[in-house]
C-alpha atoms as a PDB file:
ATOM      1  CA  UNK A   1      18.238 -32.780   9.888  1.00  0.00           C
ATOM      2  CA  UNK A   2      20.323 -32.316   6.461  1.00  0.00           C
ATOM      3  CA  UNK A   3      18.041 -30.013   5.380  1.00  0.00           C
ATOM      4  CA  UNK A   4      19.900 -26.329   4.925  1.00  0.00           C
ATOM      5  CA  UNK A   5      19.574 -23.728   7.562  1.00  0.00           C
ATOM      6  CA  UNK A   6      19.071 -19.901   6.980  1.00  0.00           C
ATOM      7  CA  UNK A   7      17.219 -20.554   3.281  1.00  0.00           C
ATOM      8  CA  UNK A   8      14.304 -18.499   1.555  1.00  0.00           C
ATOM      9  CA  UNK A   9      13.271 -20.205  -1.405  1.00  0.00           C
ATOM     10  CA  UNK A  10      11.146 -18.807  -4.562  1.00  0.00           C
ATOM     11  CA  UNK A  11       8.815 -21.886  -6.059  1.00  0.00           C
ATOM     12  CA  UNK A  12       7.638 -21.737  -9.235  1.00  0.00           C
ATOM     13  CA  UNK A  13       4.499 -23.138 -10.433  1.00  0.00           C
ATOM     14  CA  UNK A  14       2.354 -23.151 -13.541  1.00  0.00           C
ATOM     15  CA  UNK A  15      -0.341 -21.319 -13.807  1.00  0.00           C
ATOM     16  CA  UNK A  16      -2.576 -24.016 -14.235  1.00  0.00           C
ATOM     17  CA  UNK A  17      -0.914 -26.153 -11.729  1.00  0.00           C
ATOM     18  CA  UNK A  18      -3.314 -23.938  -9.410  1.00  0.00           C
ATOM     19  CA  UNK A  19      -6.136 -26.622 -10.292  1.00  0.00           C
ATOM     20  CA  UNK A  20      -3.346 -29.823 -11.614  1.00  0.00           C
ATOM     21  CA  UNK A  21      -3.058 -31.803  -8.137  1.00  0.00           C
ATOM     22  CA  UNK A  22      -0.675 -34.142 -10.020  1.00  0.00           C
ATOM     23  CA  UNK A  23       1.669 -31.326  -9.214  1.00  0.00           C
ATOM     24  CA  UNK A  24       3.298 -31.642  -5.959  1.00  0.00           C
ATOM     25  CA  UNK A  25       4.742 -29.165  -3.903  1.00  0.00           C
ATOM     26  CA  UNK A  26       7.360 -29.464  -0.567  1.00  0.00           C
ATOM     27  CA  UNK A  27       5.923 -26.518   0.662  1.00  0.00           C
ATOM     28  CA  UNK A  28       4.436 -27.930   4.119  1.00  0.00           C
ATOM     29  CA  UNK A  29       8.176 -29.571   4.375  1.00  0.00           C
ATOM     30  CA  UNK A  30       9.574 -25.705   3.911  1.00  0.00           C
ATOM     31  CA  UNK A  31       7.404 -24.551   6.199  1.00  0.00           C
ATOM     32  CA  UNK A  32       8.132 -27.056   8.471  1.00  0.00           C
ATOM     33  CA  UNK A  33      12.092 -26.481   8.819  1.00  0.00           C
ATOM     34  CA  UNK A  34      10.899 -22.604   9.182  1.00  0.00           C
ATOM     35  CA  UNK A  35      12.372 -21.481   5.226  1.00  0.00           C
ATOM     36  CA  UNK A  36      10.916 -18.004   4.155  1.00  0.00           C
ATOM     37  CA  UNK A  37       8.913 -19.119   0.807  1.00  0.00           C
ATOM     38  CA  UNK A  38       7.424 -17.016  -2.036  1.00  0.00           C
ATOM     39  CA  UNK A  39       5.152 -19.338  -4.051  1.00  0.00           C
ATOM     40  CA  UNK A  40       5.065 -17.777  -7.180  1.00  0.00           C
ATOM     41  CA  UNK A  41       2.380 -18.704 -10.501  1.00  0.00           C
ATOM     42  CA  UNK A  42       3.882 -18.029 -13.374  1.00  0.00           C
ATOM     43  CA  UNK A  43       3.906 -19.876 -17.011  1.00  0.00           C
ATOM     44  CA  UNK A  44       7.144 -20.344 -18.902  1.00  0.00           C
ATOM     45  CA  UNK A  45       6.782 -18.243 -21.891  1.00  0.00           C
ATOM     46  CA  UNK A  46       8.844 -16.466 -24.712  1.00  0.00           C
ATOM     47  CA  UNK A  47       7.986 -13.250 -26.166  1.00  0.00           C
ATOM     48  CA  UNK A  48       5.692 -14.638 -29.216  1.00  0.00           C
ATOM     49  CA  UNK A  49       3.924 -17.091 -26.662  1.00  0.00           C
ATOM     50  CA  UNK A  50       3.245 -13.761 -24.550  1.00  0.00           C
ATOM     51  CA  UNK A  51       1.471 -12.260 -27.407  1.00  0.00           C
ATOM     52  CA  UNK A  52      -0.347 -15.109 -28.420  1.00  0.00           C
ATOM     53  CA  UNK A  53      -2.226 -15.137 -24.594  1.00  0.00           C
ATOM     54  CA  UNK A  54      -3.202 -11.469 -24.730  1.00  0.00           C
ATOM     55  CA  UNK A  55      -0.330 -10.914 -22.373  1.00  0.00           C
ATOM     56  CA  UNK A  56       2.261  -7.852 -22.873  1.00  0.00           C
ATOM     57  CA  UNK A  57       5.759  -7.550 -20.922  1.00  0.00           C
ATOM     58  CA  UNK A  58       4.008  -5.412 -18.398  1.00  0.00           C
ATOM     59  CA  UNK A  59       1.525  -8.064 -18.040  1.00  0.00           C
ATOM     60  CA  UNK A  60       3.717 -10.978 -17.491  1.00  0.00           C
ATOM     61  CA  UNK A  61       4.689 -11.921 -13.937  1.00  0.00           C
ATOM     62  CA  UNK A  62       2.714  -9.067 -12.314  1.00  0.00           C
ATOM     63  CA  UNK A  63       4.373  -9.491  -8.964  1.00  0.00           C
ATOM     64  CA  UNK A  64       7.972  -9.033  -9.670  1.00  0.00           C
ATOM     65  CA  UNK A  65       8.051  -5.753  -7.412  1.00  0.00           C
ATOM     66  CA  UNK A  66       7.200  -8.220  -4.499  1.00  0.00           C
ATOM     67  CA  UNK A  67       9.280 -11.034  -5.279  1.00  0.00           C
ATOM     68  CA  UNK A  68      12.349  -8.901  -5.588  1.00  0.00           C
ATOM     69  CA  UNK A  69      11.494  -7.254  -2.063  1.00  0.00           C
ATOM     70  CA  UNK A  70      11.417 -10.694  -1.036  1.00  0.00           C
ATOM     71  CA  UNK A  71      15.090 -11.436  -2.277  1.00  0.00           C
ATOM     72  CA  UNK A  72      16.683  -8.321  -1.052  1.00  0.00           C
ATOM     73  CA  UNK A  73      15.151  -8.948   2.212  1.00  0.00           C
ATOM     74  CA  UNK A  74      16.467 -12.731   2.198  1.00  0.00           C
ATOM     75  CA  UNK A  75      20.015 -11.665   0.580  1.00  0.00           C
ATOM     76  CA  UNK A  76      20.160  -8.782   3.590  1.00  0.00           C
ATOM     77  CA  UNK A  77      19.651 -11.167   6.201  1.00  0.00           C
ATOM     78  CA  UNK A  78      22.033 -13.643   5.232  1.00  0.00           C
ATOM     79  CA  UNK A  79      19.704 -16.319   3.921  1.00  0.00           C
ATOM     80  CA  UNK A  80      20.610 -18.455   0.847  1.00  0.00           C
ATOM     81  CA  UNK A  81      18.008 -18.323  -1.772  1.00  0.00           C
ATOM     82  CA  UNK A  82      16.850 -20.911  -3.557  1.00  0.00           C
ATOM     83  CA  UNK A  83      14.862 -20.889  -6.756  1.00  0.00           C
ATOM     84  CA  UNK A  84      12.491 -23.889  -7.495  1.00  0.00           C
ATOM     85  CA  UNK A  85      10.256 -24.457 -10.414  1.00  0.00           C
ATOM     86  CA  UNK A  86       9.031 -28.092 -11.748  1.00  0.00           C
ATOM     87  CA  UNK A  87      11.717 -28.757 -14.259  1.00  0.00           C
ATOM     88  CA  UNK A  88      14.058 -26.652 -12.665  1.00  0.00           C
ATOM     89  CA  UNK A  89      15.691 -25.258 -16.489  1.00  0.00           C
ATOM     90  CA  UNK A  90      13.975 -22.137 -17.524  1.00  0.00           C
ATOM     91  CA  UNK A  91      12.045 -20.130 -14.828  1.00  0.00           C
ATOM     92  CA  UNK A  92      14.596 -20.922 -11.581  1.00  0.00           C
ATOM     93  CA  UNK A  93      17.420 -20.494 -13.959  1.00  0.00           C
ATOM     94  CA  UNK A  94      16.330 -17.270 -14.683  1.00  0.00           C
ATOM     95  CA  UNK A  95      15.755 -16.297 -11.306  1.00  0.00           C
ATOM     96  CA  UNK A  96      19.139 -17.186 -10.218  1.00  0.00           C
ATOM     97  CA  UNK A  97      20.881 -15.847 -13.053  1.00  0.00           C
ATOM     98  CA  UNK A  98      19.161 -12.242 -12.053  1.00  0.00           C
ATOM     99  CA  UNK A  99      20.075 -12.848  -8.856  1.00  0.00           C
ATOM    100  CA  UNK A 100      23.681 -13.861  -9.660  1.00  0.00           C
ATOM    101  CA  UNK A 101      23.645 -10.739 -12.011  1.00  0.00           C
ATOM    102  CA  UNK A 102      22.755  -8.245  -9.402  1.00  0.00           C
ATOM    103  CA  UNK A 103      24.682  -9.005  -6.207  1.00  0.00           C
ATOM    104  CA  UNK A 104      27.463 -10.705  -7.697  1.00  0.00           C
ATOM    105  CA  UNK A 105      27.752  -9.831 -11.404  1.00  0.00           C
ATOM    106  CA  UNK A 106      28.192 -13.070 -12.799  1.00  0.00           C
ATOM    107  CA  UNK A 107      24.527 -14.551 -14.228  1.00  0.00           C
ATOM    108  CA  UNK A 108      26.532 -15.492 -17.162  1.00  0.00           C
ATOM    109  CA  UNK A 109      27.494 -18.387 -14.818  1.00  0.00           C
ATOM    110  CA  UNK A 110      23.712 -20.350 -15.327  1.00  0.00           C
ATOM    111  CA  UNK A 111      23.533 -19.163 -18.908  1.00  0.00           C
ATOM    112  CA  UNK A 112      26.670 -21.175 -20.093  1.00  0.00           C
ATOM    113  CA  UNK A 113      25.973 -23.739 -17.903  1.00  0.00           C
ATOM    114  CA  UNK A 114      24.186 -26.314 -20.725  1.00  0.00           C
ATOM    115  CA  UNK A 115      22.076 -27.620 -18.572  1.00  0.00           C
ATOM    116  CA  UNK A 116      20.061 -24.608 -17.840  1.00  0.00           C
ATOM    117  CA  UNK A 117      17.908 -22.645 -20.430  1.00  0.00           C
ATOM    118  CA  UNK A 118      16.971 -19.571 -18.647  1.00  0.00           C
ATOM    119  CA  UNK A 119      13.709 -17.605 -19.506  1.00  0.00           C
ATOM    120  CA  UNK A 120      15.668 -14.226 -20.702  1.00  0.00           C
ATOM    121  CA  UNK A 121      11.989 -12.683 -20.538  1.00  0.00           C
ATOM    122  CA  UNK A 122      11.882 -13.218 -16.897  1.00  0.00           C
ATOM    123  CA  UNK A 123      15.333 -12.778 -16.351  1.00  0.00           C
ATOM    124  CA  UNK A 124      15.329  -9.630 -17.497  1.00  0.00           C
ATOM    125  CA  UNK A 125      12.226  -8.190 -16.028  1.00  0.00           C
ATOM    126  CA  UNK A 126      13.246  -9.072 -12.309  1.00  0.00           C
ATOM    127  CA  UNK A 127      17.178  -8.092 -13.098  1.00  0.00           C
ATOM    128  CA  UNK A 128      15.894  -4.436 -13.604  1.00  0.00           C
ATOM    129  CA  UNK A 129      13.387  -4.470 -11.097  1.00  0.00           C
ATOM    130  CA  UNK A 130      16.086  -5.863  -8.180  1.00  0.00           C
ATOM    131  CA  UNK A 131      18.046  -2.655  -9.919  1.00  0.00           C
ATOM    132  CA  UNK A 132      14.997  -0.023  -9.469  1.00  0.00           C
ATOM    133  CA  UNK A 133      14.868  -1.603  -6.006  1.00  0.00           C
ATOM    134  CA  UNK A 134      18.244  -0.924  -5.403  1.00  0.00           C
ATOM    135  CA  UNK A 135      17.557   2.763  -6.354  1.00  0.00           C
ATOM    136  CA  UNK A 136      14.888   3.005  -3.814  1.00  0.00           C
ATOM    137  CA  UNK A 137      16.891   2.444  -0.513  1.00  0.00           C
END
């Protein structure tokens, strides 16, 4: 019963967490209290890491057009969002900063915020892609 009402939330796995069972997810306990959820794969890397796997910017996190449809719809219909990832520093930080960025112009928030170290490749990448969405309407 204290779980929050009106939520979407974005979780964010490894990529190899696809095959790691040690990872656990709450996504049957989402479902369950009937949250909007985008599971989302994605590996925390910087820009030399990227290169190193054969990846490019275009490359990395393939399905940002989707995921920031998903927010806009979420933000439109009132919903808090919630960004999840295991360790809850890099990835989801990043997420929310963009998010903070774009509707409310203050990301800056989560990246002085020491406990957070947000994943500027990510950041940056959805930030302009919730902006090319914005665009589109």
């Amino acid at each position: 019963d204290s779980f929050p009402k009106n939520v979407g939330v974005i979780e964010i796995h490894n990529c190899n967490s696809k095959k790691d069972t040690k990872e656990k997810t709450p996504t049957m306990d989402l479902i369950l209290h009937n949250c909007d959820i985008q599971g989302l794969f994605i590996d925390d890397l910087d820009l030399e890491e990227l290169n190193e796997q054969g990846l490019t910017i275009d490359t990395y996190f393939p399905h940002v057009e989707r995921t920031a449809f998903f927010i806009n719809r979420m933000y439109s219909t009132g919903r808090d969002i919630v960004c999840c990832s295991r360790n809850g520093r890099s990835r989801s930080s990043a997420f929310a900063a963009a998010i903070l960025e774009y509707y409310y112009s203050n990301g800056n928030l989560i990246f002085s915020d020491n406990r957070y170290s947000p994943n500027i490749l990510l950041y940056r990448k959805l930030l302009d892609t919730l902006r090319k969405e914005l665009q589109n309407y």
